[in-house]
Protein backbone atom coordinates (compact mmCIF):
# COMPACT_ATOMS: atom_id res chain seq x y z
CA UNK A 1 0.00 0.00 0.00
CA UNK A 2 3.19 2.23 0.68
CA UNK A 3 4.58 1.81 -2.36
CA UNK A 4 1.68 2.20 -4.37
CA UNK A 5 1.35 5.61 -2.90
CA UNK A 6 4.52 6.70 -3.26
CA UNK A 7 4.63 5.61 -7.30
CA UNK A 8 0.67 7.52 -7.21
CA UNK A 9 2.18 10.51 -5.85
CA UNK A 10 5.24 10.83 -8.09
CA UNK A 11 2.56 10.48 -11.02
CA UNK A 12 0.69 13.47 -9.70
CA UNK A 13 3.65 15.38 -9.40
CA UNK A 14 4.88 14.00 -13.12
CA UNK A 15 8.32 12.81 -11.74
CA UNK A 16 9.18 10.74 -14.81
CA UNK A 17 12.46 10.04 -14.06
CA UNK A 18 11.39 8.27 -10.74
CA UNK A 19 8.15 6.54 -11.80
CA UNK A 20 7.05 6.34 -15.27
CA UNK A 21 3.49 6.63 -15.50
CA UNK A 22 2.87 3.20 -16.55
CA UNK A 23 4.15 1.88 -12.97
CA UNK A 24 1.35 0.77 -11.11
CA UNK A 25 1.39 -2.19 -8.32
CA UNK A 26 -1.28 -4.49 -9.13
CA UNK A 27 -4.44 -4.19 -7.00
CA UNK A 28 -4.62 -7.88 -5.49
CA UNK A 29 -1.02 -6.88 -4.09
CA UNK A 30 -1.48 -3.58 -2.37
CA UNK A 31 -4.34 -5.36 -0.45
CA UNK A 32 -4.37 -6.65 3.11
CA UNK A 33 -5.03 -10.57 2.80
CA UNK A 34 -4.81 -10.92 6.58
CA UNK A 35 -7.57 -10.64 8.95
CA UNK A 36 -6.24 -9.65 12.21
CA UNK A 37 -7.00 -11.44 15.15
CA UNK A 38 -9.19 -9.45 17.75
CA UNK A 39 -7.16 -7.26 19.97
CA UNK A 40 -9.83 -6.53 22.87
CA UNK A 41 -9.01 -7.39 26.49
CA UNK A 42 -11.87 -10.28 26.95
CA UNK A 43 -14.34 -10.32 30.33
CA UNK A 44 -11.68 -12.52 32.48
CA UNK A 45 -8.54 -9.85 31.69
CA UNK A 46 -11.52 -6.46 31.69
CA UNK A 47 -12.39 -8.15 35.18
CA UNK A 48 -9.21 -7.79 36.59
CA UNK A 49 -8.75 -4.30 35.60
CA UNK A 50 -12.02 -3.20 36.87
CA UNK A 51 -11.44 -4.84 40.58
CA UNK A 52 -12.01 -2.86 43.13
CA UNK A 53 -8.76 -4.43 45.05
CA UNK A 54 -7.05 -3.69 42.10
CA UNK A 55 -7.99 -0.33 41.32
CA UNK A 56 -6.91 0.85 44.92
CA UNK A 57 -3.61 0.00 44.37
CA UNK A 58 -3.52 2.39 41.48
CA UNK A 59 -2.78 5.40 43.77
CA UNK A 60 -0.42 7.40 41.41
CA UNK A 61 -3.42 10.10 40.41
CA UNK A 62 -1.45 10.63 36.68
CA UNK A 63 -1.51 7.04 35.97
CA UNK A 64 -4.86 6.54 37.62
CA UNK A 65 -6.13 9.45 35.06
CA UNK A 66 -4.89 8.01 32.40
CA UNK A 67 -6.28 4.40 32.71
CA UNK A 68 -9.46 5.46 33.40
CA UNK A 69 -9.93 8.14 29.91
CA UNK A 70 -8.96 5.21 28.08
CA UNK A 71 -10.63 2.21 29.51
CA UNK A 72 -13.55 4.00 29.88
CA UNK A 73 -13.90 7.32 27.20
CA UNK A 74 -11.77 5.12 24.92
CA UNK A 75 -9.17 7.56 24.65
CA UNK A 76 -5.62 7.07 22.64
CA UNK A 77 -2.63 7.21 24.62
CA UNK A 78 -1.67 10.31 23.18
CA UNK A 79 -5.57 12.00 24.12
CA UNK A 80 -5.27 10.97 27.65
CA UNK A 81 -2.13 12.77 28.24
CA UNK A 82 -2.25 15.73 26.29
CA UNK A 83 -5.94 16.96 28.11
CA UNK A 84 -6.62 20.38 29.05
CA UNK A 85 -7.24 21.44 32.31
CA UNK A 86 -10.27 22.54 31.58
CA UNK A 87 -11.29 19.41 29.89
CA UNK A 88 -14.79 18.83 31.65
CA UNK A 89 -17.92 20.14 30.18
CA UNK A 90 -21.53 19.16 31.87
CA UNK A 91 -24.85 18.90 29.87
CA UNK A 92 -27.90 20.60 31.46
CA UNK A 93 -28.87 17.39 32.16
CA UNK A 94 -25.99 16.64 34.62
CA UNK A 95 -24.13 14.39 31.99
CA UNK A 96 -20.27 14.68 32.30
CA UNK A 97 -18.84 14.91 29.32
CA UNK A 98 -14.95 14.75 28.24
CA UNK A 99 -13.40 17.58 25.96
CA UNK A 100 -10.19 15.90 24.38
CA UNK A 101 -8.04 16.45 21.33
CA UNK A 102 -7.75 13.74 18.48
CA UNK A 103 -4.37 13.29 17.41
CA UNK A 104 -5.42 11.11 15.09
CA UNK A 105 -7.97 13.77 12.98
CA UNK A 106 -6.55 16.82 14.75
CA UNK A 107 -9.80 17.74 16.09
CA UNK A 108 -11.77 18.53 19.45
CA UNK A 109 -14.27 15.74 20.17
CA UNK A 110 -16.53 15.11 23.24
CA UNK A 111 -17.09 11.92 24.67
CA UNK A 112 -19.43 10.94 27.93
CA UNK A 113 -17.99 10.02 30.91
CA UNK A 114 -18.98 7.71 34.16
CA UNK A 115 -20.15 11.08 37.17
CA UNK A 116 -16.78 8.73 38.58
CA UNK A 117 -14.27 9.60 36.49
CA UNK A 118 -15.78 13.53 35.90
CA UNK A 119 -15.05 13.91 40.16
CA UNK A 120 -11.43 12.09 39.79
CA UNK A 121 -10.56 14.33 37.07
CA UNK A 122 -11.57 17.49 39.13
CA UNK A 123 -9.41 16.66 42.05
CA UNK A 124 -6.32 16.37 39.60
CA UNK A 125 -7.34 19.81 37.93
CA UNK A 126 -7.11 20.99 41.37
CA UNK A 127 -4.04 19.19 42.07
CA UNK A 128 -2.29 20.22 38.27
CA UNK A 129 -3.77 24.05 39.56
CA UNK A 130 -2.03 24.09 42.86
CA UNK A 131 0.88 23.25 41.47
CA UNK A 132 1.45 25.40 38.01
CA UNK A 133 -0.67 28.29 38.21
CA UNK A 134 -1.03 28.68 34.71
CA UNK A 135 -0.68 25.18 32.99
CA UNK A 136 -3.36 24.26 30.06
CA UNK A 137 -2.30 20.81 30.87
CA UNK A 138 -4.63 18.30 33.29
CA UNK A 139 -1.97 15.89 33.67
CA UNK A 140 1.73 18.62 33.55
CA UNK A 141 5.09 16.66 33.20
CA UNK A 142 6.56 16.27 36.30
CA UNK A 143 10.38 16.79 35.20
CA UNK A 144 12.06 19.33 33.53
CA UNK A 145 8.60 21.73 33.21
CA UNK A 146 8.84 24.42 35.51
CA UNK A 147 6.64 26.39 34.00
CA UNK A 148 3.76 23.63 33.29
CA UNK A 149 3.70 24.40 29.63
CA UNK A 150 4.41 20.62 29.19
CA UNK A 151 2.11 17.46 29.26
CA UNK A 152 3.11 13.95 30.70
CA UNK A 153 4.42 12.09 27.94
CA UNK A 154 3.08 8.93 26.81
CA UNK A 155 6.04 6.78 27.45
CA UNK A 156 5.65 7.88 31.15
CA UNK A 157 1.75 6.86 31.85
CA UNK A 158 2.81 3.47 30.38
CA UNK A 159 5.59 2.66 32.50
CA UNK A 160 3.73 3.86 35.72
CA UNK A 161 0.85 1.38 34.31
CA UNK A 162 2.82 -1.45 33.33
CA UNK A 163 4.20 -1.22 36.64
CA UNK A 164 0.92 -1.28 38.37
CA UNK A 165 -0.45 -3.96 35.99
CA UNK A 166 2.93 -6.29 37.05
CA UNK A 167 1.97 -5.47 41.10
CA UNK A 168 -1.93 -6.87 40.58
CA UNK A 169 -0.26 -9.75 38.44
CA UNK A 170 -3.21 -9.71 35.48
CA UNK A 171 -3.09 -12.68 33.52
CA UNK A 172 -4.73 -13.84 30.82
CA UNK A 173 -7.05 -16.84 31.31
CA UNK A 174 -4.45 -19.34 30.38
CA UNK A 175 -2.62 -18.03 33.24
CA UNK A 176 -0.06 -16.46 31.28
CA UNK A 177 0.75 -12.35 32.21
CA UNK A 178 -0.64 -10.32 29.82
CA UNK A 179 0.50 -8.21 27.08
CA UNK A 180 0.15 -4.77 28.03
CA UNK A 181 -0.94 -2.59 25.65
CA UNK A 182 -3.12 0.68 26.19
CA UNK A 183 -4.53 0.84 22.92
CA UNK A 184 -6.69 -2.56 23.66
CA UNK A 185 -8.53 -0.35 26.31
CA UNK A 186 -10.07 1.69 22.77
CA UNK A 187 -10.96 -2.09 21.17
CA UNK A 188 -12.06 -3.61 24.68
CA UNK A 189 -14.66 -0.33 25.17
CA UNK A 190 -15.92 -0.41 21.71
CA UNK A 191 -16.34 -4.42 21.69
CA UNK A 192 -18.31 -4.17 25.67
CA UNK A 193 -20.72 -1.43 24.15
CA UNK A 194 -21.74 -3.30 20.95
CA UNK A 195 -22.56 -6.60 23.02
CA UNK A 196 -24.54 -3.58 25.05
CA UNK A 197 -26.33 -3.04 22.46
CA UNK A 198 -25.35 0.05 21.35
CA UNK A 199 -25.31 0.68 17.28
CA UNK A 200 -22.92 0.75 15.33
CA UNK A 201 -23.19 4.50 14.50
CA UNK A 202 -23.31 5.07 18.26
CA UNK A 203 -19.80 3.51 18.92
CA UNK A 204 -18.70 5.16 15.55
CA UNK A 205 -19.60 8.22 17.16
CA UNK A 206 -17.76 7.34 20.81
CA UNK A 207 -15.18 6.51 18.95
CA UNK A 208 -14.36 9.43 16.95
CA UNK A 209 -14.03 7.27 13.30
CA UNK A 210 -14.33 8.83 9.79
CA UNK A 211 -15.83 5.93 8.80
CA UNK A 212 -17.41 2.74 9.42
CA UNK A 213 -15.22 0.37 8.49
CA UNK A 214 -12.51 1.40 11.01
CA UNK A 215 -15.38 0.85 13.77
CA UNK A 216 -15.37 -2.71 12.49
CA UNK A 217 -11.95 -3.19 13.62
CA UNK A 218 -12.50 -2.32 17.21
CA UNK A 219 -15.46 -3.67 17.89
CA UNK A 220 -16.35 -7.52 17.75
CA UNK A 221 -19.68 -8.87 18.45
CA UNK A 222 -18.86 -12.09 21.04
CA UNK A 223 -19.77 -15.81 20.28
CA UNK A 224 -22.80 -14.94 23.26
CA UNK A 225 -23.93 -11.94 21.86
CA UNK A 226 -24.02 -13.19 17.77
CA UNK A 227 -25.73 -16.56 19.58
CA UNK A 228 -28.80 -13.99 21.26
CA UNK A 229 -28.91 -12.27 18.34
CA UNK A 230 -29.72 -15.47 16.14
CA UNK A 231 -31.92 -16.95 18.17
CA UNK A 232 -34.52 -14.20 18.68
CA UNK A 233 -35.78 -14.33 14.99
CA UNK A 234 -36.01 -18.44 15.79
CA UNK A 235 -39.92 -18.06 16.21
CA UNK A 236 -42.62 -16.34 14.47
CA UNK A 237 -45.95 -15.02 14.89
CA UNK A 238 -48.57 -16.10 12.33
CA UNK A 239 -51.74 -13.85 11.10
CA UNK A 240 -53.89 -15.95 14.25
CA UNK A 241 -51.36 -14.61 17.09
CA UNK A 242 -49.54 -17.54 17.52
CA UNK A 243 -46.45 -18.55 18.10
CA UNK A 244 -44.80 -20.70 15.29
CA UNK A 245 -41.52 -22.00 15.56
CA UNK A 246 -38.88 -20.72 11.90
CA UNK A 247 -37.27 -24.04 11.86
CA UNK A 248 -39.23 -27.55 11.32
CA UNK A 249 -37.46 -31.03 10.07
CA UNK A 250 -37.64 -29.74 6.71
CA UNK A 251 -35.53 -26.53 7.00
CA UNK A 252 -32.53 -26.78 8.69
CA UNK A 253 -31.13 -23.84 10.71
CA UNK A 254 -28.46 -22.55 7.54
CA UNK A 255 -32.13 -22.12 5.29
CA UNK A 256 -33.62 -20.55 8.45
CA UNK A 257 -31.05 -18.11 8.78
């Protein structure tokens, strides 16, 4: 895919000595033939996170922040450090919601939040306040910022969380540790709200995505889920008001379907 936009682009520009214009790579090769394997934390690894035991030993407020804009808001890495101090907007209604910048499309989204995480993140503007009287930043670098003009960087909030996630010893359900990687948080939220229930515009929406397809990447419908799903067109109601079953000897369940 690379390549083909590089030799694309030095057509536009009509750089014949680099790429004649006959130089094309053929279509069945610049496309992904590899379906990737879900990359969601599943309900025995989401479990551990969300412990209550587990969650109190995340006292480190920065770290603590940043866990919970991306397991719950489904923030990037990059989002959940770089938030402004004055990142908290509420709806008339009372809803918490999360102002946050994405890197990604270089533009200001809003996401809801848990009334939780909105009263965490108002101790730590507090805390960021007391400390840098005039940072934009809700989570300031610690080092080397004496001004607070400077967010936490990424690398930081992972190696605070890696080292919390090596203290509560979160395995997989093999027993094996897990791989630690924040991003799953964004494919773990999206994948819990569409076996919610929630559409997938909704969690296109949540998730700040141009387009549809990228939603289908994050978020996978589980075996339980799909199995609900299937089974509640299994009966019918005929013109009398009664209840006929879809399937009989003579249709298996593939024809049903």
């Amino acid at each position: 895919v690379s390549l083909d936009t590089m030799l694309s682009l030095a057509r536009a520009l009509e750089i014949e000595s680099f790429s004649p214009s006959a130089c094309y790579v053929r279509g069945e090769l610049a496309q992904r033939t590899t379906k990737r394997l879900p990359r969601f934390y599943d309900e025995h690894v989401a479990a551990q996170f969300d412990d209550p035991a587990n969650r109190a030993r995340l006292t480190d407020p920065v770290a603590r922040i940043g866990f919970l804009v991306m397991r719950h808001a489904g923030l990037r890495i990059s989002s959940a450090c770089s938030l402004k101090l004055d990142c908290l907007a509420v709806d008339p209604g009372g809803q918490p919601w999360l102002m946050y910048l994405d890197h990604k499309g270089d533009d200001e989204d809003l996401v809801p939040i848990p009334a939780e995480i909105a009263d965490e993140i108002r101790a730590q503007q507090q805390r960021a306040g007391e400390r840098f009287a005039s940072t934009l930043w809700l989570l300031p670098a610690e080092r080397a910022n004496r001004d607070g003009g400077k967010h936490i960087d990424d690398g930081e909030v992972r190696r605070r969380l890696r080292r919390w996630v090596l203290a509560c010893d979160i395995r997989e359900q093999s027993g094996h540790p897990i791989e630690f990687k924040p991003h799953r948080f964004r494919h773990t939220i999206a994948t819990e709200l569409i076996n919610r229930g929630m559409s997938k515009t909704g969690i296109q929406r949540f998730l700040s995505h141009e387009s549809g397809a990228m939603t289908d990447v994050y978020a996978h419908m589980l075996d339980q889920t799909l199995k609900q799903e299937w089974l509640q067109p299994q009966e019918r109601v005929n013109a009398a008001g009664e209840r006929v079953a879809l399937t009989t000897p003579l249709i298996d369940d593939d024809a049903a379907w």
